[in-house]
Protein backbone atom coordinates (compact mmCIF):
# COMPACT_ATOMS: atom_id res chain seq x y z
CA UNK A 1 26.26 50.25 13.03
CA UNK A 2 25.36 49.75 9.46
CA UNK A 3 21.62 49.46 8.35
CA UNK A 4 22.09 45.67 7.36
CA UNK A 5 23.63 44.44 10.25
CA UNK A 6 20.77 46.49 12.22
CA UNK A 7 18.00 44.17 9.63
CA UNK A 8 20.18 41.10 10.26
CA UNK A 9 20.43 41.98 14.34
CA UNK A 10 16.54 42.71 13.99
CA UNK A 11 15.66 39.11 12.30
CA UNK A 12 17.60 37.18 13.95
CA UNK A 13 16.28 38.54 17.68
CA UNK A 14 12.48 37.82 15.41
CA UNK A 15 13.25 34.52 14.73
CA UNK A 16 14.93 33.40 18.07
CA UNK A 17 11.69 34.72 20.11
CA UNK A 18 9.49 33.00 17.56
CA UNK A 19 11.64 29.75 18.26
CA UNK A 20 11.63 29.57 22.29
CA UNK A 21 7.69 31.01 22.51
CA UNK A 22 6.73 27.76 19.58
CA UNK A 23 9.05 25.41 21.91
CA UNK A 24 7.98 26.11 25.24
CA UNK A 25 5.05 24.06 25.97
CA UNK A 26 6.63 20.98 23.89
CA UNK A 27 9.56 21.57 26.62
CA UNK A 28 7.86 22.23 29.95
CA UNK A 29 6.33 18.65 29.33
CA UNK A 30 9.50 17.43 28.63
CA UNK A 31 11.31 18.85 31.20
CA UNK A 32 9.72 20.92 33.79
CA UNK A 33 12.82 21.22 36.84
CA UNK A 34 15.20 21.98 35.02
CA UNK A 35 14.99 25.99 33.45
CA UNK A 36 16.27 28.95 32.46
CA UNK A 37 14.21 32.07 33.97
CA UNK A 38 10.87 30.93 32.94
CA UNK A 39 11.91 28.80 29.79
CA UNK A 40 12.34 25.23 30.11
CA UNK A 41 15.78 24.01 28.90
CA UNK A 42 16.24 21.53 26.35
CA UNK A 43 14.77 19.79 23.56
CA UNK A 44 11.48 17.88 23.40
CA UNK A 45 11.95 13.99 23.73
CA UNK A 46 9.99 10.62 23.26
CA UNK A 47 7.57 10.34 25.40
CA UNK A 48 4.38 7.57 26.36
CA UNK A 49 2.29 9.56 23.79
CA UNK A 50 5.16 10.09 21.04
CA UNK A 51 6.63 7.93 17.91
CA UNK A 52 9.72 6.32 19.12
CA UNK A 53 12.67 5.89 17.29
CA UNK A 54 13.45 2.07 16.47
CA UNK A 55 16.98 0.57 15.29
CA UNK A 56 17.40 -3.17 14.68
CA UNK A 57 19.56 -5.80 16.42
CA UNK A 58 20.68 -9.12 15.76
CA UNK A 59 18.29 -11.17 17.35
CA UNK A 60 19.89 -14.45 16.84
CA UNK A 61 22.91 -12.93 18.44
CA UNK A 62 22.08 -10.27 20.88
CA UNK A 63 25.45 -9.14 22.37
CA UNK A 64 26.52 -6.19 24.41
CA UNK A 65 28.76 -4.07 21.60
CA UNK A 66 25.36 -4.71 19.65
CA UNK A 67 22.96 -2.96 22.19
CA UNK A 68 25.63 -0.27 23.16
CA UNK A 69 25.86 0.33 19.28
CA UNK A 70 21.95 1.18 19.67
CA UNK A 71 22.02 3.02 22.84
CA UNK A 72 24.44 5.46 21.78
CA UNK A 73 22.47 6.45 19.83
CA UNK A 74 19.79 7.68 22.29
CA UNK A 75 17.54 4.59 20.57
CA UNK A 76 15.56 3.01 23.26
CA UNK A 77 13.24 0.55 21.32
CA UNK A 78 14.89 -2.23 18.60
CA UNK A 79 13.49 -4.22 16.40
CA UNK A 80 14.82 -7.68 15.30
CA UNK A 81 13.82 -10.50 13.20
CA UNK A 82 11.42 -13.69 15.19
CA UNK A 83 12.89 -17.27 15.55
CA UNK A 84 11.39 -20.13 13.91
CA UNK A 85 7.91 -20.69 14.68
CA UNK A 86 6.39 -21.52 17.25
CA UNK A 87 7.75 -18.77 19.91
CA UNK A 88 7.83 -19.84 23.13
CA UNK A 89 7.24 -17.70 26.30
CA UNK A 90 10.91 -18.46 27.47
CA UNK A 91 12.77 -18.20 24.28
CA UNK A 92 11.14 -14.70 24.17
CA UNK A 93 11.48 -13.79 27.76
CA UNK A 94 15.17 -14.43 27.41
CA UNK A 95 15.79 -12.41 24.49
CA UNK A 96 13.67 -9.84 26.34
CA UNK A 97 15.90 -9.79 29.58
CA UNK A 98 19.09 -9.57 27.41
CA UNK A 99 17.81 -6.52 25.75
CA UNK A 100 16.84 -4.44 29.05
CA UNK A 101 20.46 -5.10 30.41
CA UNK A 102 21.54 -3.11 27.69
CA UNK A 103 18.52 -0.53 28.12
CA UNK A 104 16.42 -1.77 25.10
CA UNK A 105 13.00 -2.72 24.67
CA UNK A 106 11.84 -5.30 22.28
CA UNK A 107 9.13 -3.52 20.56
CA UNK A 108 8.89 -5.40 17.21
CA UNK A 109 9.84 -8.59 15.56
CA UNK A 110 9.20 -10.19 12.16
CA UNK A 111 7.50 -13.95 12.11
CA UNK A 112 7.97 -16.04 9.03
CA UNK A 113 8.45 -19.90 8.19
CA UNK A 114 4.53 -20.18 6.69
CA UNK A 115 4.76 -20.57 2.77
CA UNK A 116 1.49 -23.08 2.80
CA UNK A 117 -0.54 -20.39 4.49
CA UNK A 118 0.76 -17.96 1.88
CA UNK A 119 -0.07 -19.76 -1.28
CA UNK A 120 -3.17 -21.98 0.44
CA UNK A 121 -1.52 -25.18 0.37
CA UNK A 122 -2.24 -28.36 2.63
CA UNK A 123 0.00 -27.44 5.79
CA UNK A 124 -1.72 -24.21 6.30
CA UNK A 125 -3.87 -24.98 9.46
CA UNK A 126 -0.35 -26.42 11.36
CA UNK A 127 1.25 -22.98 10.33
CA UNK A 128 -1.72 -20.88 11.70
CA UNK A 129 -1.94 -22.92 14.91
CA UNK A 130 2.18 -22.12 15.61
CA UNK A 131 1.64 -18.44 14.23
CA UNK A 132 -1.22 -18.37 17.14
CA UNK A 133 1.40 -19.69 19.40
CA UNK A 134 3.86 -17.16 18.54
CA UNK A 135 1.24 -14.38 19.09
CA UNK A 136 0.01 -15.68 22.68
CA UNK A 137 4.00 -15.91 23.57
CA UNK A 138 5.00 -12.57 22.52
CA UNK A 139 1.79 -11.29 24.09
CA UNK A 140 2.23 -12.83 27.51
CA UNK A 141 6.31 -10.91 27.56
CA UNK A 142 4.88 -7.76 26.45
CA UNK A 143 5.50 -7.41 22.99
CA UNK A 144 2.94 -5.13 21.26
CA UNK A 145 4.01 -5.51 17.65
CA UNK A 146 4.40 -8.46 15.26
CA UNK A 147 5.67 -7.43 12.04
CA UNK A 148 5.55 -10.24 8.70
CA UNK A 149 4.99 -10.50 4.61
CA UNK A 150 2.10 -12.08 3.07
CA UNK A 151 4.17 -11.79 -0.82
CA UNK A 152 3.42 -14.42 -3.88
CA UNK A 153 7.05 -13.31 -4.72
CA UNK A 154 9.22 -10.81 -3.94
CA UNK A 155 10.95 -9.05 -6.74
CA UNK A 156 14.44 -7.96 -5.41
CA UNK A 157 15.73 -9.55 -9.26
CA UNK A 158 14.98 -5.65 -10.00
CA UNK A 159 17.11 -4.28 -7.62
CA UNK A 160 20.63 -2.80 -9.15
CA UNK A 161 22.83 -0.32 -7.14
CA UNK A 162 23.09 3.59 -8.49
CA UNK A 163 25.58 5.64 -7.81
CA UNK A 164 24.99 9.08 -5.19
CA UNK A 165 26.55 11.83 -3.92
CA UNK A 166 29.99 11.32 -3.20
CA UNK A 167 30.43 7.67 -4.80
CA UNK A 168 27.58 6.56 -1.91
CA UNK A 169 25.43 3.57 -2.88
CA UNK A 170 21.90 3.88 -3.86
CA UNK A 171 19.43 1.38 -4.51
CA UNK A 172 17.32 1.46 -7.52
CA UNK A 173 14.75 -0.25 -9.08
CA UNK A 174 13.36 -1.02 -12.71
CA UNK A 175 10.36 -3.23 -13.95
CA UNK A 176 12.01 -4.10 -17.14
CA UNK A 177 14.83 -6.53 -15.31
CA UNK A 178 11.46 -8.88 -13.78
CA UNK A 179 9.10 -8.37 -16.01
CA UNK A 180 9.31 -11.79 -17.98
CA UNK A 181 10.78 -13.90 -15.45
CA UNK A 182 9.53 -17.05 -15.28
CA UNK A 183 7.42 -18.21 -12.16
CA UNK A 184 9.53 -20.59 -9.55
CA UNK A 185 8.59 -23.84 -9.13
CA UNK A 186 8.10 -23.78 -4.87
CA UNK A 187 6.70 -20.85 -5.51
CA UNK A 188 4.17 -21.29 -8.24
CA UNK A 189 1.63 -19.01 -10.11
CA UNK A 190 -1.80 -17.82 -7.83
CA UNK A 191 -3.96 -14.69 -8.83
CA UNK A 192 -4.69 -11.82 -6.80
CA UNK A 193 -8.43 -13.09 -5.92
CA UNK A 194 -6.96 -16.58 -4.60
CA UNK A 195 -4.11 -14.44 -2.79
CA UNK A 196 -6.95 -12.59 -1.03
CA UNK A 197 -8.81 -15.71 -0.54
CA UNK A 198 -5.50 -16.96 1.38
CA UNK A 199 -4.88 -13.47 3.67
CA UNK A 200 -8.47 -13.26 4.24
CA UNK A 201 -8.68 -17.21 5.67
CA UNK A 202 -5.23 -16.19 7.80
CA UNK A 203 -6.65 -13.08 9.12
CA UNK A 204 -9.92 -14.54 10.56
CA UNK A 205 -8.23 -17.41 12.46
CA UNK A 206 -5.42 -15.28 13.85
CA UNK A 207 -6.91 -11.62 14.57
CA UNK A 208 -8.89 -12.72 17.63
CA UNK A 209 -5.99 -14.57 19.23
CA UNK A 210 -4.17 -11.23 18.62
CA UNK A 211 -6.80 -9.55 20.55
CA UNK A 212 -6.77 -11.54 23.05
CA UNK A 213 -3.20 -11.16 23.84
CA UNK A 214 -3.04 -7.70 23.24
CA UNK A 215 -0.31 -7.72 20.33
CA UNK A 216 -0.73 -5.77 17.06
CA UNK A 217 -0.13 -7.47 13.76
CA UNK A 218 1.59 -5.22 11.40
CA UNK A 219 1.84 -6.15 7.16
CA UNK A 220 4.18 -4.63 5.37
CA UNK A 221 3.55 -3.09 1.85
CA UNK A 222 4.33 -5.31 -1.14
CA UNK A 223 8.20 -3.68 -1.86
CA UNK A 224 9.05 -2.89 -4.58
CA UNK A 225 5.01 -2.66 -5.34
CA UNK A 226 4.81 -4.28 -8.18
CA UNK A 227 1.16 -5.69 -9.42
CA UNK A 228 2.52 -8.83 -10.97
CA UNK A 229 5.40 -10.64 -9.61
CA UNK A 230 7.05 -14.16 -11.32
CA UNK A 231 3.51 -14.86 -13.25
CA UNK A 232 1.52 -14.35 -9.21
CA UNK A 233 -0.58 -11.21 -7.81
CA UNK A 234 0.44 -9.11 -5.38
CA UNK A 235 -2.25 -8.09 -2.47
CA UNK A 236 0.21 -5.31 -1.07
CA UNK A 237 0.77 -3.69 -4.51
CA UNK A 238 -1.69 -0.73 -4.18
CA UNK A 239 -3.07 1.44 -1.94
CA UNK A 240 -6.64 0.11 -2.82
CA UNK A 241 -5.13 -3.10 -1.30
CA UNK A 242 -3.81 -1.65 2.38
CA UNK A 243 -7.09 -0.09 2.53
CA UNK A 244 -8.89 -3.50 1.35
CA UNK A 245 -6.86 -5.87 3.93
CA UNK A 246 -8.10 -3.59 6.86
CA UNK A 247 -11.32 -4.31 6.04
CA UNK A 248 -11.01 -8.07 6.54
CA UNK A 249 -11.54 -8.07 10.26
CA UNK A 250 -11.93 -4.69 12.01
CA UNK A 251 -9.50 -4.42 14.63
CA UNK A 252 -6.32 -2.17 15.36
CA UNK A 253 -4.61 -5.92 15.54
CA UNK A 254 -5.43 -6.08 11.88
CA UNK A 255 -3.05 -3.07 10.68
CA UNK A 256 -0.08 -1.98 8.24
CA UNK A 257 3.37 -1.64 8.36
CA UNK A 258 3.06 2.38 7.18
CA UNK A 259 6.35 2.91 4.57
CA UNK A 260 6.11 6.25 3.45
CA UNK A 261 8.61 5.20 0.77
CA UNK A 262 6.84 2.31 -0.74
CA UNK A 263 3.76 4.87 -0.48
CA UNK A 264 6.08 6.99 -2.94
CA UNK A 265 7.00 4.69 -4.57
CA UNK A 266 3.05 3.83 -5.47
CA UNK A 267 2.74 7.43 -6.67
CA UNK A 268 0.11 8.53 -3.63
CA UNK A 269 0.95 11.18 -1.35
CA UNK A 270 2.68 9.75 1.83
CA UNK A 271 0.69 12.41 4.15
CA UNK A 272 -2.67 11.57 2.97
CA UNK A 273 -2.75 7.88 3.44
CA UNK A 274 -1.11 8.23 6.89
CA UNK A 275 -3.96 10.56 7.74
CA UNK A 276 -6.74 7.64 6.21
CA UNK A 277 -4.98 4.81 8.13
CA UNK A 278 -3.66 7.21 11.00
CA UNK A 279 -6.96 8.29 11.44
CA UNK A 280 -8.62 4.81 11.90
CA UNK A 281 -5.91 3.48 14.12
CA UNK A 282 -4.64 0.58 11.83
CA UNK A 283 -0.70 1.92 11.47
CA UNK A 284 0.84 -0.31 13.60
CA UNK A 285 4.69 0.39 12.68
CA UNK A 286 6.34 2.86 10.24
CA UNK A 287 9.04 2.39 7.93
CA UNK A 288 10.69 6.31 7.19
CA UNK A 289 12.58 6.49 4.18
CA UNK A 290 12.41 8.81 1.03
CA UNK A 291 12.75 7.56 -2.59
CA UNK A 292 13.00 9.67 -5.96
CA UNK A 293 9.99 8.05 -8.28
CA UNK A 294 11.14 7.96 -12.74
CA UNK A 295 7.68 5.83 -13.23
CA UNK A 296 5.31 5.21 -9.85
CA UNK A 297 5.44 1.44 -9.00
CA UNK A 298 7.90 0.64 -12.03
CA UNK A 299 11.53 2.47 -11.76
CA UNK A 300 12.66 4.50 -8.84
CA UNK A 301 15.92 5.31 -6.45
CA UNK A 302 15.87 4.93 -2.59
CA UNK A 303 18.38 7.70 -2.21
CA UNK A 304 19.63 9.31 0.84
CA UNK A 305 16.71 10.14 3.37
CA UNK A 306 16.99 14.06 3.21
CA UNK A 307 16.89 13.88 -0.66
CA UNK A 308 14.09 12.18 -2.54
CA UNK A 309 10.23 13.49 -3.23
CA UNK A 310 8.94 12.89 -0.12
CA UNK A 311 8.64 16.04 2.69
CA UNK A 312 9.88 14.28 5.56
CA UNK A 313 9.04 16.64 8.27
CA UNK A 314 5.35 16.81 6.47
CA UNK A 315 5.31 13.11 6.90
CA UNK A 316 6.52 12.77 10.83
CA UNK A 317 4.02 16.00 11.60
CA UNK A 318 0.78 13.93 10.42
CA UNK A 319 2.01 11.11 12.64
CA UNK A 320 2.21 13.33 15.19
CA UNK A 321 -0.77 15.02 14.75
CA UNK A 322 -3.03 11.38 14.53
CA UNK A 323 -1.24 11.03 17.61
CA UNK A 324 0.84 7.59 16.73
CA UNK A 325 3.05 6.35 19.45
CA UNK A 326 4.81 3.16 18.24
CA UNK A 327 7.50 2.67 16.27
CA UNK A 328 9.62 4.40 13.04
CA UNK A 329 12.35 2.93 11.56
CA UNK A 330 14.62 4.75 9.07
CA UNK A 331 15.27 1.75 7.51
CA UNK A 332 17.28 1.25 3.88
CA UNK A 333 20.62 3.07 4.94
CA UNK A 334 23.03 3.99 1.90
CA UNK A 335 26.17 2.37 1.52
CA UNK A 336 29.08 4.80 2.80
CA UNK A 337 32.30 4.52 2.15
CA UNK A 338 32.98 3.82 5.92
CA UNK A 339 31.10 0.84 6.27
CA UNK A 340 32.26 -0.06 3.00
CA UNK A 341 35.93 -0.35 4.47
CA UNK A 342 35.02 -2.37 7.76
CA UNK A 343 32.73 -4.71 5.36
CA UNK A 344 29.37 -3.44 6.54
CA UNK A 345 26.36 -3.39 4.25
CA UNK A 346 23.08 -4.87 4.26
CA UNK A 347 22.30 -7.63 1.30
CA UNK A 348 20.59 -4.97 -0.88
CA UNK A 349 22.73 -3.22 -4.15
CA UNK A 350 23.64 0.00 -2.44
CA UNK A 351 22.36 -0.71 0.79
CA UNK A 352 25.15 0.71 3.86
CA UNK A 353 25.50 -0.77 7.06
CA UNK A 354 25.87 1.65 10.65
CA UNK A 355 26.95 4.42 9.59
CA UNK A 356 24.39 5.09 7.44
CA UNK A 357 21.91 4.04 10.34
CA UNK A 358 23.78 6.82 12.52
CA UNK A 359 22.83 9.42 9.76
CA UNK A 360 19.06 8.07 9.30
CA UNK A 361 18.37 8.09 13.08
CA UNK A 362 20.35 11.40 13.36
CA UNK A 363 17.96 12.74 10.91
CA UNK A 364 14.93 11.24 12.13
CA UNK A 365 14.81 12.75 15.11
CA UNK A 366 15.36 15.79 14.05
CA UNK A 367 12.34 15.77 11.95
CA UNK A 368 10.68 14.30 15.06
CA UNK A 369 11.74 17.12 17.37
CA UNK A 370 10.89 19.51 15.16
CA UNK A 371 7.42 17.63 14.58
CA UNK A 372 6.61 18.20 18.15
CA UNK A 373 7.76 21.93 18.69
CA UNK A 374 5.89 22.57 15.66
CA UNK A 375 2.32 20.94 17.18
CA UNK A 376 2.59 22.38 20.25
C-alpha cells in the first residue's frame, strides 16, 4: 500500500467518524426506531421546532398536478397569494381542505387590494375594517402568517435580465433606468414621514385584531430597496426602517418578511440582522435567495442561489440557532432553459419557472440539513 493512499485511507476514516458522531443526536430525534448498531439512520428532517421549507401554489387555481408538483418535492407547507379582501372563513376553509388532500398546509398568503390605506387617502378606514376581516378569517382556519407590501411604488422599471452560467437568466438591477421617472398619477408623490404616518395609523388598528386571532403579520422589505421611488419615500428601504416599523406596536404580530437577499442587497450582513430581529421574535417569514451587490441598494444581480455574496449555510445556521420555525422560501428561481421550452417563467427579466424551484428547494434543504447536524 502506498503512503498516500494510507493518508487518503486515514482522512477519509477521520472525516467519516467526525460526520456520524456531529449527526447523531440531530438523527436520534429524527428518527429513533429505525438504526444501524447504535447510529440512527438517516438524515435530520423538519420538525415542530425547525424552519420549514415553503413552495408556492396557485391559489386561485389549486389543482391536483399543482400540489403533487409540491409534494414531490418533500415540501409540506405552500404559500399562495390571498383573494380579494375581505376573506371569509369559508372561502379560506375551502382552499384549506383542497390543500390537505394533496398533503399541504396553507402556511402563508399575501393580502392586498388597500391603496387608500397605503397613501392615507379617504377609503382607508373601509380597507382596515376588511383587512381586520381577513385577519379574524384566516385566524379562525389556522393560518399563522399573513404576508403583504406597504410600497409608495415599486420600482421593477429597473429590472433588466443578465445573462449566467450556461445562457441561464439572471435578474439584475440598476438605479440609473428609475431614477428620473416621473411620479404616476394614481399613485402620486408622499414623503417618507407621511408614509410612516400611514403604516404607523395601519399598524395600531390592525395589530391587536392580529393578536387576538393568533395570526402573524409579516412586511416584506422594500425590493429592490431603493430610498426614493417615482418622486415617493420608501419605509422598507433600510435596515434603520425594519428595525423602526417593529417598534410601532410591540408584538411578534408586528414582524418582517426576513429576505436575506434584499438584506444584501442593502449592503448589511444577512447574519447579523437575522440575529437582531431573530433574537426579538419579529421574523415572521423568510425569503432565501443570494444576490451579487456592484453598488449596495443601487445595481446588483440575483444570480443563482449557490453563487452570490451571501454564505447561505451561515444564514440558515443563525435561523436555526434563534430557533425560527416558520417558513423559508427560495424564492426568485433563474430562468433555465427547460422551463424556457415548456413556456415557464415568472414575470420578472430572467426569472425561471419549476425547474429552477426544484434546484432552490433542492439546495435549501441541504443547507437546512446541514444547519441542524451542525447545531447539534
Amino acid at each position: 500500500m502506498s503512503s498516500s493512499l494510507s493518508r487518503r485511507d486515514l482522512v477519509t476514516g477521520m472525516c467519516s467518524a467526525a460526520l456520524l458522531s456531529a449527526a447523531s443526536p440531530v438523527r436520534a430525534k429524527a428518527s429513533t426506531k429505525r438504526t444501524a448498531g447504535s447510529l440512527p439512520i438517516g438524515m435530520p428532517q423538519e420538525g415542530p421546532g425547525t424552519p420549514k421549507l415553503a413552495a408556492p401554489l396557485n391559489g386561485r387555481n389549486i389543482t391536483d398536478k399543482s400540489m403533487r408538483e409540491v409534494k414531490q418535492l418533500g415540501v409540506n407547507h405552500v404559500l399562495m397569494g390571498g383573494p380579494p379582501m375581505p376573506w371569509t372563513e369559508p372561502q379560506l376553509r375551502s382552499m384549506v381542505d383542497k390543500c390537505k388532500t394533496g398533503g399541504l398546509t396553507i402556511s402563508n398568503m399575501m393580502i392586498g387590494g388597500f391603496p387608500n390605506t397605503v397613501y392615507g387617502r379617504p377609503g382607508r378606514d373601509h380597507e382596515i375594517e376588511l383587512f381586520k376581516d381577513s385577519i379574524r378569517a384566516a385566524g379562525k382556519v389556522g393560518m399563522p402568517t399573513i404576508e403583504y407590501n406597504f410600497y409608495a411604488h415599486r420600482a421593477i422599471e429597473g429590472y433588466y435580465e443578465v445573462d449566467g452560467r450556461g445562457g441561464a437568466g439572471l435578474t439584475g438591477f440598476d438605479v440609473d433606468r428609475v431614477k428620473n421617472l416621473p411620479p404616476l398619477p394614481e399613485e402620486g408623490v408622499h414623503s417618507l414621514e407621511q408614509m410612516w404616518k400611514n403604516i404607523t395609523y395601519f399598524l395600531k388598528a390592525v395589530i391587536p385584531v392580529a393578536d387576538k386571532a393568533g395570526v402573524r403579520l409579516a412586511l416584506h422589505p422594500n425590493d429592490p430597496p431603493i430610498a426614493l421611488s417615482r418622486g415617493s419615500g420608501q419605509i422598507m428601504a433600510t435596515v434603520d426602517g425594519w428595525k423602526h416599523l417593529i417598534s410601532i406596536v410591540d408584538s411578534p404580530a408586528n414582524g418582517i418578511t426576513f429576505d436575506c437577499g434584499v438584506t444584501r442587497e442593502t449592503g448589511h450582513d444577512p447574519v447579523e440582522v437575522c440575529r437582531y430581529f431573530g433574537t426579538r421574535d419579529r421574523i415572521n417569514h423568510v425569503h432565501y435567495r443570494n444576490p451579487t451587490i456592484t453598488v449596495p441598494n443601487d445595481k446588483y444581480v440575483e444570480g443563482f442561489i449557490d453563487t452570490g455574496d451571501n454564505n447561505m449555510l451561515a444564514v440558515m445556521r443563525e435561523l436555526v440557532r434563534v430557533k425560527y420555525k416558520r417558513l423559508i422560501y427560495p424564492e426568485h428561481e433563474r430562468a433555465l432553459d427547460y422551463d424556457r421550452a415548456v413556456g415557464i417563467h415568472n414575470q420578472y427579466p430572467g426569472g425561471g419557472g419549476y425547474a429552477g424551484m426544484v434546484f432552490d428547494i433542492g439546495y435549501t434543504r441541504a443547507m437546512l440539513q446541514a444547519s441542524l447536524i451542525l447545531a447539534s
